[in-house]
N, C-alpha and C. Protein backbone atom coordinates (compact mmCIF):
# COMPACT_ATOMS: atom_id res chain seq x y z
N UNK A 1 10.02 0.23 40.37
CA UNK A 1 8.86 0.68 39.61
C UNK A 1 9.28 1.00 38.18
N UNK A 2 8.65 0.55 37.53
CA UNK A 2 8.88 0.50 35.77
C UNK A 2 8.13 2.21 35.82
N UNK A 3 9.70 2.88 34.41
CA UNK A 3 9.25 4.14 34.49
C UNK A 3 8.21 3.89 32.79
N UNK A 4 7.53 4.74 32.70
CA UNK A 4 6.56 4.85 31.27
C UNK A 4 7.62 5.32 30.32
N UNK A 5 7.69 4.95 29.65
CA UNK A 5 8.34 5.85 28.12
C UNK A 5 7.48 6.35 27.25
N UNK A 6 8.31 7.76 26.97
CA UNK A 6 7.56 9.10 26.43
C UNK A 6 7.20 8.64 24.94
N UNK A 7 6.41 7.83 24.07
CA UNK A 7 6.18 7.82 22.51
C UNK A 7 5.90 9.01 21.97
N UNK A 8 7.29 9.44 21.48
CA UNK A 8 7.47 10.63 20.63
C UNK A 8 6.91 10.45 19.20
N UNK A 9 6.07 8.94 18.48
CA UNK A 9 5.67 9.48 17.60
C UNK A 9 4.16 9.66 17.20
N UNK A 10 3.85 9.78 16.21
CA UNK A 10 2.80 10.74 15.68
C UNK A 10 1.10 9.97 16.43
N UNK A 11 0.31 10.64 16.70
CA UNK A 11 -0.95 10.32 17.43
C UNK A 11 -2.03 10.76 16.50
N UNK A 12 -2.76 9.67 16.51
CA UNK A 12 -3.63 9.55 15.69
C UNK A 12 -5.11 9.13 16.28
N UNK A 13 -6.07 9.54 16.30
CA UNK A 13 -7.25 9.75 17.07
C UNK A 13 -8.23 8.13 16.43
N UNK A 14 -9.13 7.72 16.89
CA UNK A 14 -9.97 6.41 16.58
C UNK A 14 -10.53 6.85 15.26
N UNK A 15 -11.00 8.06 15.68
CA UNK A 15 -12.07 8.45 14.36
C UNK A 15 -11.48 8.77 12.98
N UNK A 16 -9.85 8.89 13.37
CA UNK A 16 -9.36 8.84 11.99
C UNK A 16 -8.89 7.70 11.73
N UNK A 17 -8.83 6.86 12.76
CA UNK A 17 -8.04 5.58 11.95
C UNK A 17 -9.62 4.74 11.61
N UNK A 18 -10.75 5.03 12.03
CA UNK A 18 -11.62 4.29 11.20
C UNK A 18 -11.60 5.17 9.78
N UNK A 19 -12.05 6.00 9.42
CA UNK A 19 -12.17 6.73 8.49
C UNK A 19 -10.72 6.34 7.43
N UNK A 20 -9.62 5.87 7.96
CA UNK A 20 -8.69 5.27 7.15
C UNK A 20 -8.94 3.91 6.36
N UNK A 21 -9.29 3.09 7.32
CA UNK A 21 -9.79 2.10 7.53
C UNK A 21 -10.91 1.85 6.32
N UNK A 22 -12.01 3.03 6.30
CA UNK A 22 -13.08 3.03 5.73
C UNK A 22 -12.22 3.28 3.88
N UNK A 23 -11.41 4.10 3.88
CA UNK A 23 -10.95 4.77 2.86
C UNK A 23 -10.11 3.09 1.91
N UNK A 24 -9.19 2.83 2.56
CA UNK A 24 -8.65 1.71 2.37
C UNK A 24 -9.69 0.42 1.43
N UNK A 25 -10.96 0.33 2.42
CA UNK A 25 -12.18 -0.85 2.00
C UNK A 25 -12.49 -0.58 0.66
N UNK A 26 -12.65 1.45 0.12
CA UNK A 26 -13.16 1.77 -0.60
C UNK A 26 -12.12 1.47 -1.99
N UNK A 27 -11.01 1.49 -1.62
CA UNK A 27 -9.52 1.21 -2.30
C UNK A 27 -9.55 0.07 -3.18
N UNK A 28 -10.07 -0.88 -2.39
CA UNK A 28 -10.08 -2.46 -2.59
C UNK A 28 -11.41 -2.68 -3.60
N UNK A 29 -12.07 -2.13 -3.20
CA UNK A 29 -13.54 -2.32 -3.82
C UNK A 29 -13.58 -1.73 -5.21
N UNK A 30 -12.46 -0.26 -5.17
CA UNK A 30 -12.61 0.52 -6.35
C UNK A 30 -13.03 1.71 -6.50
N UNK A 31 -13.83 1.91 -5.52
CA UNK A 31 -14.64 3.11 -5.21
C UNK A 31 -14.25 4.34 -4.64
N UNK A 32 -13.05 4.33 -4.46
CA UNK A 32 -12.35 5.08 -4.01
C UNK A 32 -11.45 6.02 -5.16
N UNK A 33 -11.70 7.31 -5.10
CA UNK A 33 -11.42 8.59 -6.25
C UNK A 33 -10.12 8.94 -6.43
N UNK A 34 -9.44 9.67 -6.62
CA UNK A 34 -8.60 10.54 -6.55
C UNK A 34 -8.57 11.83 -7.51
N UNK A 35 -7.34 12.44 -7.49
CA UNK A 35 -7.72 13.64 -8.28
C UNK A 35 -8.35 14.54 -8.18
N UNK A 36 -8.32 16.00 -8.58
CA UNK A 36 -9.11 16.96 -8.95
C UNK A 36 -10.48 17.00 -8.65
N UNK A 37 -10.91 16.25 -9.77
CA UNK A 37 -12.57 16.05 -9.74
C UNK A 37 -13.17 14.22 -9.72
N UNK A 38 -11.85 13.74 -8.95
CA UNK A 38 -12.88 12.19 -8.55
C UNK A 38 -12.69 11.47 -9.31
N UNK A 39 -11.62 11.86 -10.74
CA UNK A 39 -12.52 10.75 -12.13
C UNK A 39 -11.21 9.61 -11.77
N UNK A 40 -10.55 9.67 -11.67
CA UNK A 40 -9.00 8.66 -11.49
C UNK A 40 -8.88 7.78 -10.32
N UNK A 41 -9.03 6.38 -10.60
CA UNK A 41 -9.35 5.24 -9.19
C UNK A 41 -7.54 5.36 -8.59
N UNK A 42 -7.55 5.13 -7.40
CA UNK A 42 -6.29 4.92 -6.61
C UNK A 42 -5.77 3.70 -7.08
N UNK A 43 -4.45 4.19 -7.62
CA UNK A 43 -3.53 3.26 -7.78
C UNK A 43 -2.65 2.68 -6.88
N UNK A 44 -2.56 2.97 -5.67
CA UNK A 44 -1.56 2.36 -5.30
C UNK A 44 -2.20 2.54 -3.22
N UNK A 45 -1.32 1.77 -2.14
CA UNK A 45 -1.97 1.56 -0.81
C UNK A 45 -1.99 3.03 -0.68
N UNK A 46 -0.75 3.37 -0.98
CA UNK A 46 0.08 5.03 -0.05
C UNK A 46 -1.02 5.86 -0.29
N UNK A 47 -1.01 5.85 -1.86
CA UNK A 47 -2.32 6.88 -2.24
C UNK A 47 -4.01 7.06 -1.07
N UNK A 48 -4.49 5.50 -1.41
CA UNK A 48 -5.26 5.69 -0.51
C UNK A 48 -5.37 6.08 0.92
N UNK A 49 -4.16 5.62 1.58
CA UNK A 49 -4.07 5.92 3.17
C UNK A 49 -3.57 7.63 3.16
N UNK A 50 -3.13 8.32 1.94
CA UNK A 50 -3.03 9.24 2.26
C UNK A 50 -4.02 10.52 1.85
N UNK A 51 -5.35 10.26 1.33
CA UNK A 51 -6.72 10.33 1.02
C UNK A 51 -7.59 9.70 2.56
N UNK A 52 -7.94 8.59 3.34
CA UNK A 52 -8.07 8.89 4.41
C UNK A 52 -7.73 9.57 5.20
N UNK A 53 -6.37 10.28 5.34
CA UNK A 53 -5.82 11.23 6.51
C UNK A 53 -6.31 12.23 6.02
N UNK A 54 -6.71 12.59 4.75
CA UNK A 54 -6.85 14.30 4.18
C UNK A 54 -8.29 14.25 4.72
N UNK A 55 -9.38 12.56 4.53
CA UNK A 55 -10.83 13.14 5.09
C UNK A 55 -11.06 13.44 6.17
N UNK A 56 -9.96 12.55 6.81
CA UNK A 56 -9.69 12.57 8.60
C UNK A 56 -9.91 14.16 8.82
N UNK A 57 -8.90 14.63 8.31
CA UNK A 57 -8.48 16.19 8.58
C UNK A 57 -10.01 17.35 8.49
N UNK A 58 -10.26 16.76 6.90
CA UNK A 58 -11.60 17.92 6.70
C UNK A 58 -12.49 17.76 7.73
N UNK A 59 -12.71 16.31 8.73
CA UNK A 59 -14.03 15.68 9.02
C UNK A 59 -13.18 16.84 10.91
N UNK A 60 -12.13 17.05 10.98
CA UNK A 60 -11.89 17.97 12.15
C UNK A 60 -11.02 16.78 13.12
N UNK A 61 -11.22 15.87 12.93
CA UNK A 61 -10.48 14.14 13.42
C UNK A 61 -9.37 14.59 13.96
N UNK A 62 -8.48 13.87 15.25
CA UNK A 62 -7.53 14.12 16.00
C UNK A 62 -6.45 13.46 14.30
N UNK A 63 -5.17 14.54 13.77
CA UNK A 63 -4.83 14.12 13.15
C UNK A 63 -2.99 14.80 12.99
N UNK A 64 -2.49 14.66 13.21
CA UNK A 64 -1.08 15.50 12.69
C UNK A 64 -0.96 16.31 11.78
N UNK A 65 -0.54 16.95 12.40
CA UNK A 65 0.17 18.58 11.69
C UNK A 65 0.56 17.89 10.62
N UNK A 66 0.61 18.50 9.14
CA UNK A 66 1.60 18.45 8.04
C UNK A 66 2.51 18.51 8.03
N UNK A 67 3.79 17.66 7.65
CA UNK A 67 4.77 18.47 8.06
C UNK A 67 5.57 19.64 7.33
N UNK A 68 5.93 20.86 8.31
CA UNK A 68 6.48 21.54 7.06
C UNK A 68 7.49 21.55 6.08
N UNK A 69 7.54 21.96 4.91
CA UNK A 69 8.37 21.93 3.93
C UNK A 69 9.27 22.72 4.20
N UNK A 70 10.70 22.18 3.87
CA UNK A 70 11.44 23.08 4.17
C UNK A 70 12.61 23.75 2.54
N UNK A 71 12.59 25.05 2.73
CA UNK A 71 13.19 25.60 1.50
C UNK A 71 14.38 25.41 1.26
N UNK A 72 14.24 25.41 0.06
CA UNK A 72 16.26 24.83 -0.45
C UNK A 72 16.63 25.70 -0.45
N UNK A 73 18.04 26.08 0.17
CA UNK A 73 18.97 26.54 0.22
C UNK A 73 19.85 27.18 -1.21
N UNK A 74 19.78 28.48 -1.14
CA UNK A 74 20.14 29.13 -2.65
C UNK A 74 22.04 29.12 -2.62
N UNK A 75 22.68 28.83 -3.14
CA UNK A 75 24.33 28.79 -3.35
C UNK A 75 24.49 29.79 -3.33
């Protein structure tokens, strides 16, 4: 009997990978914001896919923890 293997990495829910998905289209098209107050178009993929995960997040979407930052070490 074939045992299952455990996928230790990150899980990501439908409703956020459409909403990525959606974010991405908006990328391509142009329509898609960044910044502060919206005025600056996405320059680059990363940007946008990482603007879908943030709507993912607000919209409550199955989405991963942030990960935490960790502090530098003082000499």
């Amino acid at each position: 009997m074939a045992r299952r293997r455990s996928s230790k990495g990150r899980k990501y829910g439908q409703g956020a990978q459409k909403t990525v998905a959606s974010a991405m289209r908006r990328a391509k098209r142009g329509t898609l914001k960044a910044g502060r107050g919206r005025r600056a178009s996405v320059k680059s993929r990363k940007q946008a896919i990482a603007i879908g995960i943030s709507e993912a997040r607000e919209k409550g979407q199955k989405v991963p923890r942030r990960p935490r930052r960790r502090r530098a070490r003082s000499r």
